[in-house]
Protein backbone atom coordinates (compact mmCIF):
# COMPACT_ATOMS: atom_id res chain seq x y z
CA UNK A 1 38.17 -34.03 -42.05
CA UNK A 2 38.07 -33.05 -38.28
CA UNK A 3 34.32 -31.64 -37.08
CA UNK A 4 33.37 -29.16 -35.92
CA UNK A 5 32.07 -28.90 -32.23
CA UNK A 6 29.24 -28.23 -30.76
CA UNK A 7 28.72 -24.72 -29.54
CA UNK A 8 28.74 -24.80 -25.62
CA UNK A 9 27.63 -22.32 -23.17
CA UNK A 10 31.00 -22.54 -21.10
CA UNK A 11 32.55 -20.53 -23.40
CA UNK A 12 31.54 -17.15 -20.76
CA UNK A 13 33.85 -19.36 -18.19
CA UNK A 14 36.84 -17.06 -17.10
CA UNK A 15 40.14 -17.23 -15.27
CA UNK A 16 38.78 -18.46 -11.84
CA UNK A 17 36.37 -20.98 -13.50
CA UNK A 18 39.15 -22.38 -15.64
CA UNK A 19 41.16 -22.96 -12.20
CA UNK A 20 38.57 -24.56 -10.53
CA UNK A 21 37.72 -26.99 -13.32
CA UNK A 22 41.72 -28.00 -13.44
CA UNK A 23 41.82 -29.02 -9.69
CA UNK A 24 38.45 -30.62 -9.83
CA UNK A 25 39.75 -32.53 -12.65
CA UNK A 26 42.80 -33.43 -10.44
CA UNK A 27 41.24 -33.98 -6.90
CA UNK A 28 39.22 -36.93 -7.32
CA UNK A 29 40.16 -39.91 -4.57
CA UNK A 30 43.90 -40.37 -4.61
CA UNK A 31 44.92 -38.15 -1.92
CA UNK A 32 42.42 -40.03 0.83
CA UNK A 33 43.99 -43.93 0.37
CA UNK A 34 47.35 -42.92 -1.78
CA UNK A 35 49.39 -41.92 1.23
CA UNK A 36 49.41 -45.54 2.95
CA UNK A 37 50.64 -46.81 -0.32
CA UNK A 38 53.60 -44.48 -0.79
CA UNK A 39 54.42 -44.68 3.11
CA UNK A 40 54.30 -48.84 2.52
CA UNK A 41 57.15 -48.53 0.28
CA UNK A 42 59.15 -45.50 1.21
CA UNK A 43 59.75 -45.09 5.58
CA UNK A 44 60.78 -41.66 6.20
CA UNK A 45 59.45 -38.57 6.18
CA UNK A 46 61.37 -36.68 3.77
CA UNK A 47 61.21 -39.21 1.19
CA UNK A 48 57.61 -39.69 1.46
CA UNK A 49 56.73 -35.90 1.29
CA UNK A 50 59.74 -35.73 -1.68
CA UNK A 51 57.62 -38.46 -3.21
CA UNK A 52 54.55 -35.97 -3.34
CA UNK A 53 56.58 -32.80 -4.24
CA UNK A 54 58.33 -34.86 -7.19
CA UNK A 55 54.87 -35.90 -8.41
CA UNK A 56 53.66 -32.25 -8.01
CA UNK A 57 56.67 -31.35 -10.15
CA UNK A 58 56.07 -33.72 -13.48
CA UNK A 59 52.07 -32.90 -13.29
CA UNK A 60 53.19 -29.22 -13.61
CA UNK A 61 55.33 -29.81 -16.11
CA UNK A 62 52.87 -31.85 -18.11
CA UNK A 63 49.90 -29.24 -17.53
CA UNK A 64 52.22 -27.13 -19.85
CA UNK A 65 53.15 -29.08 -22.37
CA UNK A 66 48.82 -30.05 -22.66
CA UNK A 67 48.51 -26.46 -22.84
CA UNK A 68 50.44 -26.04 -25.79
CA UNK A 69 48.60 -28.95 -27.44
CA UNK A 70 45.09 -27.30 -26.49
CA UNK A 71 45.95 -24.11 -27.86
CA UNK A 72 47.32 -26.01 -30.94
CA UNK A 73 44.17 -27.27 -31.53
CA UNK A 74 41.80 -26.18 -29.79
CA UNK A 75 38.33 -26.79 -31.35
CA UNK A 76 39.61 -30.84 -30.80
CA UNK A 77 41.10 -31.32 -28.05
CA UNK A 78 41.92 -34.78 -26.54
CA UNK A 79 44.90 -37.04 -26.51
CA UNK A 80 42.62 -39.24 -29.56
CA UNK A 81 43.14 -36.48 -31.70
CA UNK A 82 46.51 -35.03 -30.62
CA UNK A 83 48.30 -38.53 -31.38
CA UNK A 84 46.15 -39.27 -34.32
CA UNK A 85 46.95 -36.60 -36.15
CA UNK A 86 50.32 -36.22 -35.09
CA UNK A 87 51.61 -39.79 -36.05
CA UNK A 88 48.82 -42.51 -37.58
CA UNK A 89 44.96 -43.15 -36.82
CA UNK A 90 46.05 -46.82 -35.41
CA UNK A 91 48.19 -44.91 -32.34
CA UNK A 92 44.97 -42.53 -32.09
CA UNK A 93 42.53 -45.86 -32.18
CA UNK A 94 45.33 -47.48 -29.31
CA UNK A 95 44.59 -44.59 -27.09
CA UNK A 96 41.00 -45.08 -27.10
CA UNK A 97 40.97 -48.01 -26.86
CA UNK A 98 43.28 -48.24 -23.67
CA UNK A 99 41.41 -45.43 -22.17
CA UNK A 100 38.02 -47.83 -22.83
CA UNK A 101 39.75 -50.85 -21.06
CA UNK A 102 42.42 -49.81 -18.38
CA UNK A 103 42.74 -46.41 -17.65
CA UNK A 104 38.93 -45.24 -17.69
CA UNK A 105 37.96 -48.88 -16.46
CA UNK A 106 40.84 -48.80 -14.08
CA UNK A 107 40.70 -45.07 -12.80
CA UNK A 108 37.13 -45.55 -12.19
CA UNK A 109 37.41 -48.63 -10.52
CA UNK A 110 39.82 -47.10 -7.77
CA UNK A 111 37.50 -44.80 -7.28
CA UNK A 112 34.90 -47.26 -6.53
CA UNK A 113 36.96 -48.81 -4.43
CA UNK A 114 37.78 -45.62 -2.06
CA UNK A 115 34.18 -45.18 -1.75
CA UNK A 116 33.49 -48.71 -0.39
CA UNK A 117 36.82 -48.11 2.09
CA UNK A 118 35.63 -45.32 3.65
CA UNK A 119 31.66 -46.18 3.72
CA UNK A 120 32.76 -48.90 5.77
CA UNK A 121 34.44 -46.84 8.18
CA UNK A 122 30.76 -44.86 9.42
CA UNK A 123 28.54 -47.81 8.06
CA UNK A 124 30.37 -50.34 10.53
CA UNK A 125 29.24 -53.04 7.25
CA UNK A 126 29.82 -57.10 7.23
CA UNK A 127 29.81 -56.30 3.26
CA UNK A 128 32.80 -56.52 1.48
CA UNK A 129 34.79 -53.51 -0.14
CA UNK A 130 34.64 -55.11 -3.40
CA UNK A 131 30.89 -55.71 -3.00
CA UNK A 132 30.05 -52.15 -2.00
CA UNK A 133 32.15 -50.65 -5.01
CA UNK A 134 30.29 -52.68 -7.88
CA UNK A 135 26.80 -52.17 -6.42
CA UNK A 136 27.74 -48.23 -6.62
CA UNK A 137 28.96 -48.92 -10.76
CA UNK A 138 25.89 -50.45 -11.11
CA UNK A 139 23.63 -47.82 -9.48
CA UNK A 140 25.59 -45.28 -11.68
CA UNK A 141 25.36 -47.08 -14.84
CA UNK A 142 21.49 -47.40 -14.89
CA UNK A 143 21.16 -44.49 -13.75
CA UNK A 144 23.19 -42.61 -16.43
CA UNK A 145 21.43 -45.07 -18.99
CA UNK A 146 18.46 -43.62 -18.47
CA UNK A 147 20.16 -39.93 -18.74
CA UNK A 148 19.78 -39.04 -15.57
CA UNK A 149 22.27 -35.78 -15.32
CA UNK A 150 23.45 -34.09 -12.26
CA UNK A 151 23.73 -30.57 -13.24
CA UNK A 152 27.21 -28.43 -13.19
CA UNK A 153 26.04 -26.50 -9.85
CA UNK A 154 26.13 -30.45 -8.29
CA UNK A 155 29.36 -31.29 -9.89
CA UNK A 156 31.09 -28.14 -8.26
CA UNK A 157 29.22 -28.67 -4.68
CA UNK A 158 31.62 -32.33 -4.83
CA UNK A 159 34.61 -30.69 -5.74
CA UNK A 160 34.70 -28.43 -3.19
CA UNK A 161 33.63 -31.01 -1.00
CA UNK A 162 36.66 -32.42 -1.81
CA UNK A 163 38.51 -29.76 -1.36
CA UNK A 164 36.95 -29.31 2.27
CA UNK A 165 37.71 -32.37 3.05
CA UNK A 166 41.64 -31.76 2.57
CA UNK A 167 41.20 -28.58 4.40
CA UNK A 168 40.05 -30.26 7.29
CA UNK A 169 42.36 -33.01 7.26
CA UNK A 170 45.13 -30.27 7.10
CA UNK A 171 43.41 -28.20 10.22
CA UNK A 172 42.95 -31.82 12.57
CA UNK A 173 46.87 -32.39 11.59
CA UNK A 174 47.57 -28.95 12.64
CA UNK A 175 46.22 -29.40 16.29
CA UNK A 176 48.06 -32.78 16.58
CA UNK A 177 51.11 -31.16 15.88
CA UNK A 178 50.72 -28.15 17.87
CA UNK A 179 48.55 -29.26 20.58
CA UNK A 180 49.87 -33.23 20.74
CA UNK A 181 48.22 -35.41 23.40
CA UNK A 182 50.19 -37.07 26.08
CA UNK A 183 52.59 -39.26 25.33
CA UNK A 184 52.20 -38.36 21.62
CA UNK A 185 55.68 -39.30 19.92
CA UNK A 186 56.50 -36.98 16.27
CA UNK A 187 58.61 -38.65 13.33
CA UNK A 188 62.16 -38.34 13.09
CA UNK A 189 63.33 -36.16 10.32
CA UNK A 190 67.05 -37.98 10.27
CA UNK A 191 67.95 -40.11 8.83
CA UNK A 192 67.00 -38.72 5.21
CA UNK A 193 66.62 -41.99 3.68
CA UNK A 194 65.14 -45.72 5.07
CA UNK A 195 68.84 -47.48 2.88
CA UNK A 196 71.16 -46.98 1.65
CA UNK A 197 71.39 -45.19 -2.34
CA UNK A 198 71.74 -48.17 -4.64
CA UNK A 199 69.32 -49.13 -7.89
CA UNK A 200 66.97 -50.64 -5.53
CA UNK A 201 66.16 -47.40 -3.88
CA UNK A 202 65.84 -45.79 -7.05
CA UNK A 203 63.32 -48.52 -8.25
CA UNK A 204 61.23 -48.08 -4.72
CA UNK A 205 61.69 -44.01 -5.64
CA UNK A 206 60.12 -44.83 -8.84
CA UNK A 207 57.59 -47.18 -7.65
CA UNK A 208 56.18 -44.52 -5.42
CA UNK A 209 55.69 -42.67 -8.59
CA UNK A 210 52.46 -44.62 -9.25
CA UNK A 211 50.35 -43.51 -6.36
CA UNK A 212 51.70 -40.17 -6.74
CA UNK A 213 50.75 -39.53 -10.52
CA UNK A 214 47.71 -41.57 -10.06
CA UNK A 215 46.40 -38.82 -7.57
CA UNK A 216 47.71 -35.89 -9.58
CA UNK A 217 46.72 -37.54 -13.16
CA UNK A 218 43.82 -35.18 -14.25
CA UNK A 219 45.82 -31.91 -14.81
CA UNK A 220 44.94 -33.13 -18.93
CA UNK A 221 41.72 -32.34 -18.97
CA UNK A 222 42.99 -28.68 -19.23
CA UNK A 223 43.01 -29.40 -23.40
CA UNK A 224 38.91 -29.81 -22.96
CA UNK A 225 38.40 -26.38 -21.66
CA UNK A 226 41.01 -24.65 -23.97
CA UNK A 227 38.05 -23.25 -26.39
CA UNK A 228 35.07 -22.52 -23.50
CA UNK A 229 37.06 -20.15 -21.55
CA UNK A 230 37.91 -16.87 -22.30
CA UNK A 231 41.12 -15.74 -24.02
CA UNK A 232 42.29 -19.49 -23.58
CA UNK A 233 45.66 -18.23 -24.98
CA UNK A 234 45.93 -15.78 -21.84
CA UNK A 235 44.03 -17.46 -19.42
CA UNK A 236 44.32 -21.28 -19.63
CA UNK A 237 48.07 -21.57 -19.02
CA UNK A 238 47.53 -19.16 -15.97
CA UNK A 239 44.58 -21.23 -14.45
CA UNK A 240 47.05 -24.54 -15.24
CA UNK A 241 49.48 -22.47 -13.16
CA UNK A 242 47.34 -21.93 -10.80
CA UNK A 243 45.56 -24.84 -10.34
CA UNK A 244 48.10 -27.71 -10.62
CA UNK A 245 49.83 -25.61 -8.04
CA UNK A 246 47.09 -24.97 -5.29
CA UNK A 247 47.02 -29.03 -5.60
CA UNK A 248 50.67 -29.57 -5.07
CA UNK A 249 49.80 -27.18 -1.88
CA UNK A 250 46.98 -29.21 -1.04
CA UNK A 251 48.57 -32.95 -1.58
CA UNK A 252 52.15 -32.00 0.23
CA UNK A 253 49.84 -30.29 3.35
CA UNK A 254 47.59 -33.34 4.01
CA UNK A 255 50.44 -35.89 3.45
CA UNK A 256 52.92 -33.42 6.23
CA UNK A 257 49.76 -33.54 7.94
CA UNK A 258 49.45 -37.90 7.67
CA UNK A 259 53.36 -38.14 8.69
CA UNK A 260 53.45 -35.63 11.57
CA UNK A 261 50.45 -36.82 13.24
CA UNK A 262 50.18 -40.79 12.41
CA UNK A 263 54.19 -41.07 11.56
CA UNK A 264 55.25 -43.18 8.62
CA UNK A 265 54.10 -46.61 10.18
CA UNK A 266 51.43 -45.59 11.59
CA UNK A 267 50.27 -44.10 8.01
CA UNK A 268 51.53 -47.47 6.32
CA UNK A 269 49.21 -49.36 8.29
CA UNK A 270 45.86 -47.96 7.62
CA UNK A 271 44.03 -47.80 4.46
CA UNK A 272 41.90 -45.10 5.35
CA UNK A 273 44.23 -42.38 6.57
CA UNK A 274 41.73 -39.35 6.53
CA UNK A 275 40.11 -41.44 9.12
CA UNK A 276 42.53 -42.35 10.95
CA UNK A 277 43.75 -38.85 11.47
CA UNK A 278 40.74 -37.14 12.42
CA UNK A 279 39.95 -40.05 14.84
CA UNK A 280 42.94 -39.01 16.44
CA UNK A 281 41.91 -35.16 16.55
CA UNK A 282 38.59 -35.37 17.19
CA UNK A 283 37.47 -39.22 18.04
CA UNK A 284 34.86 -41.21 16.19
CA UNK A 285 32.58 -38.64 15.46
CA UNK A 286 35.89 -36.62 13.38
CA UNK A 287 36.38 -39.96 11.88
CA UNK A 288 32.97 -40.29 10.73
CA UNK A 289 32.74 -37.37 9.30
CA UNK A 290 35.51 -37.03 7.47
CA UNK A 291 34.54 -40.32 5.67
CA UNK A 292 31.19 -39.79 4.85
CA UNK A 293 32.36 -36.43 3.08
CA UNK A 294 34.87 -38.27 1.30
CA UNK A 295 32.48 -41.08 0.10
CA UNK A 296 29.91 -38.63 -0.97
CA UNK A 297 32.81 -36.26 -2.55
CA UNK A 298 34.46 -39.85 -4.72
CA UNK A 299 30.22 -40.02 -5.34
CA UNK A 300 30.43 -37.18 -7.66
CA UNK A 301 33.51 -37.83 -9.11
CA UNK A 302 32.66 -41.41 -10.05
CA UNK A 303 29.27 -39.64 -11.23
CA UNK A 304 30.96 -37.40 -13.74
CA UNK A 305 33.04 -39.98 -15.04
CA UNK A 306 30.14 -42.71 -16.02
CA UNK A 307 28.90 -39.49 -17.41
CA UNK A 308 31.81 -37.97 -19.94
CA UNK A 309 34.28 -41.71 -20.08
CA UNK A 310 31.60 -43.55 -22.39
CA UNK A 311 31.78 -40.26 -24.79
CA UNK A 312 35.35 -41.55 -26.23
CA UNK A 313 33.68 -45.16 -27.07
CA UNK A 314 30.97 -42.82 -28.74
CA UNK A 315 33.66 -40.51 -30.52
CA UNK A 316 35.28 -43.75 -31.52
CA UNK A 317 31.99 -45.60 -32.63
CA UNK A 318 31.37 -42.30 -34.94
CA UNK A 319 35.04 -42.58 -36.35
CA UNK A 320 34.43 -45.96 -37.36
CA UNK A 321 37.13 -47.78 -35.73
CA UNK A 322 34.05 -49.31 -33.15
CA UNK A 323 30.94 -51.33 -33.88
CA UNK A 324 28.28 -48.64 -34.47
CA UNK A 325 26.48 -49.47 -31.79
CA UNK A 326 28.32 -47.22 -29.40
CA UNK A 327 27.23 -44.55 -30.88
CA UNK A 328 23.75 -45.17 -30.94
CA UNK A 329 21.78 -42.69 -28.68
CA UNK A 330 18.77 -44.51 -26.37
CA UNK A 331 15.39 -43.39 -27.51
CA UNK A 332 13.87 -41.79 -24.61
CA UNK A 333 17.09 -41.00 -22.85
CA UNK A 334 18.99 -39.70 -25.48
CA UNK A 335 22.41 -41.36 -23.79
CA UNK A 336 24.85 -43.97 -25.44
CA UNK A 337 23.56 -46.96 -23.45
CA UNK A 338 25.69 -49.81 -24.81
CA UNK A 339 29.25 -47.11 -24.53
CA UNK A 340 27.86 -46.79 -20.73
CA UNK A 341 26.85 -50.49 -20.29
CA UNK A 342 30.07 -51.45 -21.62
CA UNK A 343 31.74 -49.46 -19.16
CA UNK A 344 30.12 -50.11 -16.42
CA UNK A 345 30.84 -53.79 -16.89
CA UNK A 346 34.26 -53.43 -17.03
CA UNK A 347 34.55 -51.07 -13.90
CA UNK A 348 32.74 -53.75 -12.03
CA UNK A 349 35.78 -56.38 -13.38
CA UNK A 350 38.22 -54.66 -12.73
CA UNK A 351 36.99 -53.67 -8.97
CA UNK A 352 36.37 -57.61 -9.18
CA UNK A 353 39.70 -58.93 -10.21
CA UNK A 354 42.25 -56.42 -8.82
CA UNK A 355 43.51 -55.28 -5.18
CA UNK A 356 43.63 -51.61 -4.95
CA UNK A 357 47.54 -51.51 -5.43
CA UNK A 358 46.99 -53.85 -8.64
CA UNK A 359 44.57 -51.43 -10.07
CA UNK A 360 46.99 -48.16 -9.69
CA UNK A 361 50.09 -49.89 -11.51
CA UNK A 362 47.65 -51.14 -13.93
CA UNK A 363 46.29 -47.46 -15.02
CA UNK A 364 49.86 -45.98 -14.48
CA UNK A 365 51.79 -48.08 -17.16
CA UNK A 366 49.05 -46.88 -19.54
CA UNK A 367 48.35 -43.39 -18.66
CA UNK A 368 51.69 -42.56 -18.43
CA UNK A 369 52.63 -44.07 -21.49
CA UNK A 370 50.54 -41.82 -23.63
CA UNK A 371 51.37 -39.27 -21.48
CA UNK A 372 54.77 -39.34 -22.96
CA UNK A 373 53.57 -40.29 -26.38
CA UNK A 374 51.13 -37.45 -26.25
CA UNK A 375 53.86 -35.05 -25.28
CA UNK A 376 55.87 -36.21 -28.03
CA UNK A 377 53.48 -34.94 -30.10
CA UNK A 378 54.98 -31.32 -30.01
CA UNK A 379 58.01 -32.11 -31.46
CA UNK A 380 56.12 -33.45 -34.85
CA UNK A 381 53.51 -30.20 -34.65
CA UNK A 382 56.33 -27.69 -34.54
CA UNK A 383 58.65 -29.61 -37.15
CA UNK A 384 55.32 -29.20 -39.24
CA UNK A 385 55.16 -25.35 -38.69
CA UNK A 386 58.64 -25.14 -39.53
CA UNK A 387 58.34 -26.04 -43.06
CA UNK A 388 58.28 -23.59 -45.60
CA UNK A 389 54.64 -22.58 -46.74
CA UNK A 390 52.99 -25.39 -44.23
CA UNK A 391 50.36 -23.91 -42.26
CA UNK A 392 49.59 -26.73 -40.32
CA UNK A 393 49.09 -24.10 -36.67
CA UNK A 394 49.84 -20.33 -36.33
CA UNK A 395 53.01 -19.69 -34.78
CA UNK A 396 51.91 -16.89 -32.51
CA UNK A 397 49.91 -18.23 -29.17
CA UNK A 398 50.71 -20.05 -26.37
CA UNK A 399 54.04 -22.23 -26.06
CA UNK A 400 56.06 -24.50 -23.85
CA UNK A 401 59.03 -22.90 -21.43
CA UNK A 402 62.33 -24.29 -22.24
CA UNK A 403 60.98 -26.59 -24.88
CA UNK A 404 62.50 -28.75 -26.47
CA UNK A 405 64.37 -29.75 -23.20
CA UNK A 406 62.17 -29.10 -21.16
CA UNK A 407 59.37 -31.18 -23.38
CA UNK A 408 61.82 -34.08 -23.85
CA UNK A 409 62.63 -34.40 -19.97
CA UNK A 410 59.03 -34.87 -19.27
CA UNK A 411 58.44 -37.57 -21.78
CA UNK A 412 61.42 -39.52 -20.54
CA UNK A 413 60.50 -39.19 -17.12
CA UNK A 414 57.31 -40.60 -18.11
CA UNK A 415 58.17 -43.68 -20.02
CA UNK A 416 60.53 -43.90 -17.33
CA UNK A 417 57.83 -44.46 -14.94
CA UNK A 418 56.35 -46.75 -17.19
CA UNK A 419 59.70 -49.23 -17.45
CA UNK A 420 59.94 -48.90 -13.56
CA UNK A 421 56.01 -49.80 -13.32
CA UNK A 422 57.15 -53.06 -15.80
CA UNK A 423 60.15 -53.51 -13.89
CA UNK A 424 58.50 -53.89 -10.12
CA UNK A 425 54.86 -54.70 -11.41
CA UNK A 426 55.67 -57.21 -14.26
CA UNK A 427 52.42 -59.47 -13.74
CA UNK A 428 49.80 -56.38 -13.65
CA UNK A 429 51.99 -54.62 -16.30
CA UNK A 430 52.16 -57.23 -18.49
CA UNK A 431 47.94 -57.84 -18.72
CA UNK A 432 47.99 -53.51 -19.52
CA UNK A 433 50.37 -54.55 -22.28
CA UNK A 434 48.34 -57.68 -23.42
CA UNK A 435 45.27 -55.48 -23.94
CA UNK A 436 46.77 -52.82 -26.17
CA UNK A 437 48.39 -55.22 -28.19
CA UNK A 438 45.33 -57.19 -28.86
CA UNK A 439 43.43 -53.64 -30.17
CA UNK A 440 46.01 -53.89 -33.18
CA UNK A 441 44.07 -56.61 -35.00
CA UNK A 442 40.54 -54.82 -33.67
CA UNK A 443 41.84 -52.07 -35.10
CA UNK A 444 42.44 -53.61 -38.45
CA UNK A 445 39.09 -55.54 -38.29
CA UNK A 446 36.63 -52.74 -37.37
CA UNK A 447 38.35 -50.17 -40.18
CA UNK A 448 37.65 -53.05 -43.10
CA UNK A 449 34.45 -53.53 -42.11
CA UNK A 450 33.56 -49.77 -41.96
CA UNK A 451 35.04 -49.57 -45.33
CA UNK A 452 36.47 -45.52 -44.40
CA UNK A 453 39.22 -43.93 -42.80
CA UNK A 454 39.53 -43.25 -38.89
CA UNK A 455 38.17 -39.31 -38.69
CA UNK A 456 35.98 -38.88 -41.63
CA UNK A 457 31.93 -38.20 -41.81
């Protein structure tokens, strides 16, 4: 039997909120270090800013499908409960599992890792990137041990520090390109492509896929607001509209910004192209600014995530299928210490073993994998409402455009990104794959030893 939640105060949110909490769940760090990575493997600008508008494309289609699944079930939520119910409680356990160890671990950890980038940049620092990131984990996961909680007036000050932050990186592009300095020399739009079409450019085109959906991933977390907003059937496909879509407007303006003003190379070569770009508009002072607003902005985001990522080791703990002492609450703090211990930990290895580049193909092969699988889901919920006298979800409500084509292009595109990801990443690909394989016999051991089925109270 599924609980019941909590009664939240978010249910008063309407259309506008619901927006805003789509693209904050979107805009985290991606966009500020993601560009050098797609312009290191694709040379031109069209195919860099197709890269971005291709991205733009699957996240929107995605946001959908997730929309469908919220409305499904609603009072839930989650990709846990979508594929758990959907298929078998050791899929559902696989999910948390890899969210626990890669993608949470592994999203969080780039995160880190963008903050220690462009701290360096107005700190001037002998300290190493890697350093920098784990001492901010640590700082984060003692302070969220003791539940310490920003409130949601502080979470929504970062996002749209975030959001500023784009803005001005678009506005310090537009004077470059408008108002170039001497001797300033723009991109060439022709050729189209940097060689010839053959397989390998469609693997590089794919490969640039995992920057891309790295920055976009978050357009999800639209399932967790399906049942505190108002008339989610009305408005939460409408805010997914809207938001995913102010993003894609966002992403392809700062990245036309990146190519017109540094040009491809000049983007490839520098980690920290915000910087770079407003160094150029404004000198050191632009460039300063523009990275301490984007440290303090991946600040918040990396805050909200030690705060909500530990909750799944919690939900899982309270299923069963984890030792029960993730789901023990600290005394005075009332906060699942050991769930944000534990993840803390392996944010700081992760940060520790990987390069940047490492980290994204890591979390991509995963993510997008139950992406696809969660997607997939919708063909096994709608068989179910099919049947005669099966009641399994009303019929009426919100549902997928074009589905089931439009459903089923979406999840082969994504496992399609996930065979590329093998395909040019086998080594960092092939430790994501290790770890969910080994949560089949963790699986196995934690249920026995709870003695009760995944789900029940």
């Amino acid at each position: 039997m599924i609980p019941e939640p909590r009664p939240t105060l978010a249910a008063r949110l309407g259309l506008f909120d619901a927006t805003m909490l789509v693209m904050g769940g979107i805009v985290g760090s991606g966009i500020f270090i993601n560009p050098y990575v797609v312009a290191g493997l694709v040379h031109t600008p069209a195919l860099i800013l197709g890269a971005w508008l291709a991205g733009g494309a699957i996240a929107l289609a995605g946001a959908f499908i997730y929309a469908e699944l919220a409305d499904r079930m609603p009072k839930v939520g989650g990709q846990y409960a979508y594929i758990r119910e959907a298929y078998h409680p050791l899929l559902g356990f696989l999910y948390g599992w890899i969210c626990l160890l890669v993608i949470h671990a592994g999203g969080s950890a780039a995160v880190a890792v963008t903050f220690a980038k462009y701290f360096r940049v107005f700190c001037h620092g002998a300290v190493s990137e890697k350093w920098i990131a784990v001492a901010v984990v640590l700082v984060f996961t003692v302070v969220n041990c003791l539940g310490v909680r920003a409130g949601g007036g502080v979470q929504s000050a970062f996002m749209l520090l975030r959001i500023l932050a784009i803005a001005m990186i678009v506005a310090c592009g537009a004077r470059l390109i408008f108002w170039p300095p001497p001797a300033a020399v723009r991109p060439a739009w022709f050729p189209l492509l940097d060689r010839p079409l053959s397989f390998d450019l469609l693997t590089v085109l794919g490969a640039t896929m995992i920057p891309v959906l790295f920055a976009y991933g978050g357009f999800q977390t639209s399932n967790y607001v399906a049942a505190e907003i108002r008339n989610p059937r009305k408005n939460l496909p409408q805010a997914l509209l809207l938001g995913v879509i102010g993003v894609i407007v966002l992403y392809v303006a700062a990245n036309f910004s990146y190519v017109q003003a540094l040009s491809p190379a000049g983007l490839a070569a520098t980690a920290t192209p915000a910087s770079s770009l407003m160094s150029r508009a404004l000198g050191g002072l632009g460039g300063s600014l523009i990275a301490i607003a984007i440290a303090i902005s991946t600040l918040g985001f990396l805050s909200q995530a030690m705060l909500s990522y530990p909750r799944v080791a919690f939900a899982m703990a309270e299923d069963g299928v984890l030792p029960g002492v993730f789901a023990r609450l600290g005394t005075r703090s009332r906060a699942p210490v050991a769930a944000i211990a534990l993840l803390g930990a392996l944010i700081s290895a992760t940060v520790l073993l990987g390069t940047y580049e490492q980290i994204l193909s890591y979390v991509v092969v995963m993510d997008w994998l139950f992406f696809g699988l969660s997607a997939s889901c919708l063909f096994v919920f709608r068989a179910r409402e099919a049947r005669p006298g099966d009641a399994a979800a009303p019929a009426s409500g919100y549902r997928v455009p074009g589905h089931p084509w439009t459903t089923g292009v979406f999840v082969a595109i994504a496992w399609l990104v996930v065979l590329n990801t093998i395909y040019k990443f086998p080594r960092n690909a092939g430790v994501a794959l290790c770890i969910l394989f080994a949560g089949v016999p963790v699986y196995f051991l934690v249920r026995g030893r709870s003695g009760r089925p995944p789900g029940s109270k």
